[in-house]
Protein backbone atom coordinates (compact mmCIF):
# COMPACT_ATOMS: atom_id res chain seq x y z
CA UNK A 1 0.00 0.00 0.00
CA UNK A 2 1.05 3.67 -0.71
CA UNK A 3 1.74 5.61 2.31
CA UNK A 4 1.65 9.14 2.14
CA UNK A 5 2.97 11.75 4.21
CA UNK A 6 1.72 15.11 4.28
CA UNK A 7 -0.96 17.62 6.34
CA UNK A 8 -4.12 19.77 6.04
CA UNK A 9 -3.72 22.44 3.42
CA UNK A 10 -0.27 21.03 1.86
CA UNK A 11 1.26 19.97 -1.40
CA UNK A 12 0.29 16.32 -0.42
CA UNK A 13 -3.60 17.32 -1.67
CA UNK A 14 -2.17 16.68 -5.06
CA UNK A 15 -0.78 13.53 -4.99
CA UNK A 16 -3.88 12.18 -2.53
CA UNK A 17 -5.95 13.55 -5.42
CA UNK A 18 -3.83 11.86 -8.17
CA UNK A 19 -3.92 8.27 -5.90
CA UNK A 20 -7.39 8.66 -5.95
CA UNK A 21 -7.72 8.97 -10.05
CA UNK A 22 -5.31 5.58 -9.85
CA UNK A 23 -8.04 3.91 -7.47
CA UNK A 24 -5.53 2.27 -5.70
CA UNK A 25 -5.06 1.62 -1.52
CA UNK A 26 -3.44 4.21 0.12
CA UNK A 27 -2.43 5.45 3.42
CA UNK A 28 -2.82 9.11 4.65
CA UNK A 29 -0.21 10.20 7.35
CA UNK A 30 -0.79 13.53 9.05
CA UNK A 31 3.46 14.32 10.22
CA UNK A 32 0.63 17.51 12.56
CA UNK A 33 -0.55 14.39 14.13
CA UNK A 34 2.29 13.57 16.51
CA UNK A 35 6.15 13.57 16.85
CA UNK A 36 6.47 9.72 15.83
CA UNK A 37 4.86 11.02 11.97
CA UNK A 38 7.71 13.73 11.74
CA UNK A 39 10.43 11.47 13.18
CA UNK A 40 8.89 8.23 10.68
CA UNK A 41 8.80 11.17 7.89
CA UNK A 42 12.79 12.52 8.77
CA UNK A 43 13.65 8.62 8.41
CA UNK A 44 12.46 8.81 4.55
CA UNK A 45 12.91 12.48 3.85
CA UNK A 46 15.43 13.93 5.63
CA UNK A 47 14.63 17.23 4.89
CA UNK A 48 11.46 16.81 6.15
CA UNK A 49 9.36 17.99 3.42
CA UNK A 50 6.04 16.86 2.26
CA UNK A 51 4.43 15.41 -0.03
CA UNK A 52 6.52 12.36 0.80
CA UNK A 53 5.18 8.91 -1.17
CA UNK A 54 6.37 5.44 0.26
CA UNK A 55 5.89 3.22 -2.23
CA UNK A 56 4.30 -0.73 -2.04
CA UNK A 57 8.03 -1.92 -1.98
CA UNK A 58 9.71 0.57 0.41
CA UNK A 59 10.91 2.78 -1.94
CA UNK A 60 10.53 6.70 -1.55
CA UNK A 61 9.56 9.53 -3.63
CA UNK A 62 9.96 12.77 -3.13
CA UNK A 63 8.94 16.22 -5.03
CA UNK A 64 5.52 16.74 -5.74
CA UNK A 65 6.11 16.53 -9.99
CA UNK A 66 8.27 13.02 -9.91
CA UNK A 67 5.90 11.35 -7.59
CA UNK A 68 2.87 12.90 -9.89
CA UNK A 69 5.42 11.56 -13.43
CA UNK A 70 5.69 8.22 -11.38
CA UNK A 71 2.08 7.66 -10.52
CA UNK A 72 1.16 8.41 -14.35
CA UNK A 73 3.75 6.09 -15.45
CA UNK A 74 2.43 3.55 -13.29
CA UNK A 75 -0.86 3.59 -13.89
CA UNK A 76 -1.71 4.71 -17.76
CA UNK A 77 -5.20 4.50 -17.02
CA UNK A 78 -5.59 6.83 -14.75
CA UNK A 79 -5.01 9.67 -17.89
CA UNK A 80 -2.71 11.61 -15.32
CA UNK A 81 -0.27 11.46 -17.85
CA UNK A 82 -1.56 12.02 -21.85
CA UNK A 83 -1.21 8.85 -24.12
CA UNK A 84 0.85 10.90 -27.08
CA UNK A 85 3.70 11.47 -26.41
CA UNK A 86 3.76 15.30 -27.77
CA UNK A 87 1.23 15.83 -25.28
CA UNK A 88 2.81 14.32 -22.48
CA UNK A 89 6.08 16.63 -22.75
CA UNK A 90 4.11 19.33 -22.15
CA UNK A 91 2.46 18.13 -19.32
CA UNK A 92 5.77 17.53 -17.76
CA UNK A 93 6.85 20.94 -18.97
CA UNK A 94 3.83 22.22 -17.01
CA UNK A 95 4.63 20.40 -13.97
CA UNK A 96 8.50 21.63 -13.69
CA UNK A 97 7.30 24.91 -14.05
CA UNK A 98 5.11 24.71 -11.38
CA UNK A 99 7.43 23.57 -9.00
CA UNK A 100 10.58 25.45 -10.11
CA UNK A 101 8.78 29.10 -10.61
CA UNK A 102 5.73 28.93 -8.18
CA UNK A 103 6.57 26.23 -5.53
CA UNK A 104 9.79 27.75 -5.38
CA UNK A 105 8.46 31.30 -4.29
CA UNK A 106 5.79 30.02 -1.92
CA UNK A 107 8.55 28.51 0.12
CA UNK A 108 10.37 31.72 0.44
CA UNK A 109 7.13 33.68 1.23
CA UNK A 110 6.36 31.25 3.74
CA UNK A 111 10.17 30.20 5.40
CA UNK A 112 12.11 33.75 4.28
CA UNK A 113 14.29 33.47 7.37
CA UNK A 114 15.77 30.21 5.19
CA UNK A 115 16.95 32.58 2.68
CA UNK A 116 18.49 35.39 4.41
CA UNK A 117 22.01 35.46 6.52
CA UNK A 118 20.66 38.33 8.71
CA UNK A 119 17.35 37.83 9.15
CA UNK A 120 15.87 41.40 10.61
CA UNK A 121 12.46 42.11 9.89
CA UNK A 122 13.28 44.44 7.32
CA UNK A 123 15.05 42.09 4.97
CA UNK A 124 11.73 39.35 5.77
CA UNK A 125 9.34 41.80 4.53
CA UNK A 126 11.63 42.91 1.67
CA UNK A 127 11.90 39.18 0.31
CA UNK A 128 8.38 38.28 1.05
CA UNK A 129 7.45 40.79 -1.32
CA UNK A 130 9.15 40.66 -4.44
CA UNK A 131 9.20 36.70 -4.15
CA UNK A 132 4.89 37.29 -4.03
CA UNK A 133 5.45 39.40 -7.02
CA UNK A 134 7.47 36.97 -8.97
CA UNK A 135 4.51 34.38 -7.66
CA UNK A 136 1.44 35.91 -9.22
CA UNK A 137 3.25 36.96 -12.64
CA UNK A 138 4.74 33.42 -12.75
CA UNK A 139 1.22 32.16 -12.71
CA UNK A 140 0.34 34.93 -15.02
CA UNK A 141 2.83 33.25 -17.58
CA UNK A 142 1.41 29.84 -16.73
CA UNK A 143 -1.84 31.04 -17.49
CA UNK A 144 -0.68 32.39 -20.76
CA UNK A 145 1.38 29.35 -21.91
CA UNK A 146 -0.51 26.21 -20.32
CA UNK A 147 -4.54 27.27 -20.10
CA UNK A 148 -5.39 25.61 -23.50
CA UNK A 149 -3.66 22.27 -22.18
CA UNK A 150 -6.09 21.96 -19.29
CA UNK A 151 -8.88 19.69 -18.52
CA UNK A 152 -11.83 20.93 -20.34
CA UNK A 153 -14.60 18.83 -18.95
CA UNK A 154 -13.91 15.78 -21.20
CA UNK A 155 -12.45 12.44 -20.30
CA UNK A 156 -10.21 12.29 -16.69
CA UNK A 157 -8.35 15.58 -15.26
CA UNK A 158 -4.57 15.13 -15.33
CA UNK A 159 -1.80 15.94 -13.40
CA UNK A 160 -0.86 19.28 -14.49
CA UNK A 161 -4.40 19.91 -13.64
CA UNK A 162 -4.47 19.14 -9.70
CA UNK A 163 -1.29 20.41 -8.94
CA UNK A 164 -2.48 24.12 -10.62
CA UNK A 165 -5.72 23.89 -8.94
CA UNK A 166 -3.49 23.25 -5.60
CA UNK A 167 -0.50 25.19 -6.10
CA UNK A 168 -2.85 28.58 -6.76
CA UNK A 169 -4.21 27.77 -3.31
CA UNK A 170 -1.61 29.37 -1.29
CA UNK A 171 0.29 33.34 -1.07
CA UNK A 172 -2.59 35.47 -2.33
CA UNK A 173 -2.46 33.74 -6.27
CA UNK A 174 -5.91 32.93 -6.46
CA UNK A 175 -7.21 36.72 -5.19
CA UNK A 176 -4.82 38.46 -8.01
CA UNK A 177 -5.23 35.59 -10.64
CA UNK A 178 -9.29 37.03 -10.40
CA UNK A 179 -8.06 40.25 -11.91
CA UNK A 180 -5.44 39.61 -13.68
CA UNK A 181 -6.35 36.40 -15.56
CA UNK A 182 -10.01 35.97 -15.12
CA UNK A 183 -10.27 32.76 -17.38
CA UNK A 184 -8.01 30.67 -15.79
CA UNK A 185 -9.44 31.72 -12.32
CA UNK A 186 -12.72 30.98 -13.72
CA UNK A 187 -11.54 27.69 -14.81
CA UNK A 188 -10.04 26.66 -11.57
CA UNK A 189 -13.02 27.25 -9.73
CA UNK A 190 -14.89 24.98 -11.91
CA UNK A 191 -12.22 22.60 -11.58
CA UNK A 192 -12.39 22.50 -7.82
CA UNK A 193 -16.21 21.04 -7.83
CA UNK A 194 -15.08 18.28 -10.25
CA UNK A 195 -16.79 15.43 -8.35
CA UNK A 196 -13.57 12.66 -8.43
CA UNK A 197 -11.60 15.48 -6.41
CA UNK A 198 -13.68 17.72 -4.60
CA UNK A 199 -13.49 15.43 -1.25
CA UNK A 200 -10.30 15.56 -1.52
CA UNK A 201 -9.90 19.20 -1.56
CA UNK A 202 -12.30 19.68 1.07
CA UNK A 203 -10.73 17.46 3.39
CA UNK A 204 -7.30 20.00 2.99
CA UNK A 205 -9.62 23.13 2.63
CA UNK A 206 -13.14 22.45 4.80
């Protein structure tokens, strides 16, 4: 069975929605629950970071795009992945985006201590800002580049899908992306009653 280790409101609401497209047995681990879930976490991730996936045979993957690559690898028919190969790339494109441009700036909003030698109030505030700045146009571009590739209603939503329509969740994207790229935010609010996912999302977001 997959175990998966993550919280409420977390990156881990992407891969428990993509386990739940694969219909297969799997194991939600809340590391808010109790000291023995971080310390069993630490063991597979040393840094700590979630989502973490244990897989059926021990083995661990980390980073929210390779475990998302891994379960549509896995299991075809689950339509995480596309079929065509074309298609595909692009999904993958989408995905390293999304972590390397907008995962990448929520962490420094959220930790910007992590990326500062002298860490005086000042500096936080400096660094929390630009990075949120860089944030919302980064989805801006997203929008731009990756909104025709999106689920339109037809078939099974992907994984460039759920990890957009969890990603925007966090640092203020989903207020600005209401102005500034009204189609998109229309489409992820759609997207977050789809009927597969939508326990899921409550569960992180009640």
């Amino acid at each position: 069975m997959y175990q998966l280790y993550g919280h409420q409101n977390s990156g881990a609401a992407a891969i428990e929605a993509a386990l739940e497209l694969c219909e297969v047995p799997y194991r939600f681990i809340d590391v808010s629950s109790s000291p023995e879930a971080v310390q069993a976490l630490e063991k597979l991730n040393p840094l700590k970071q979630i989502p973490t996936l244990q897989l059926p045979d021990g083995g661990v993957l980390t980073e929210s795009a390779a475990i998302l690559i891994h379960l549509g690898l896995t299991f075809p028919e689950s339509n995480l992945l596309p079929e065509n190969p074309l298609k595909r790339d692009q999904v993958i494109r989408g995905l390293v985006y999304i972590v390397s441009n907008c995962y990448a700036a929520i962490g420094i909003i959220d930790y910007p201590e992590r990326w500062l030698a002298e860490a005086d109030e000042s500096s936080r505030e400096n660094l929390m800002v630009g990075a949120r700045q860089r944030l919302h146009w980064s989805w801006e571009v997203f929008a731009d580049q990756f909104a025709g590739k999106l689920y339109l209603g037809e078939g099974s939503p992907g994984a460039l899908d759920i990890l957009a329509a969890v990603v925007t969740r966090w640092a203020g994207a989903r207020e600005h992306l209401r102005a500034a790229r009204p189609g998109f935010s229309a489409w992820l609010e759609r997207f977050d009653r789809h009927p597969a996912l939508a326990p899921v999302f409550a569960r992180h977001w009640p």
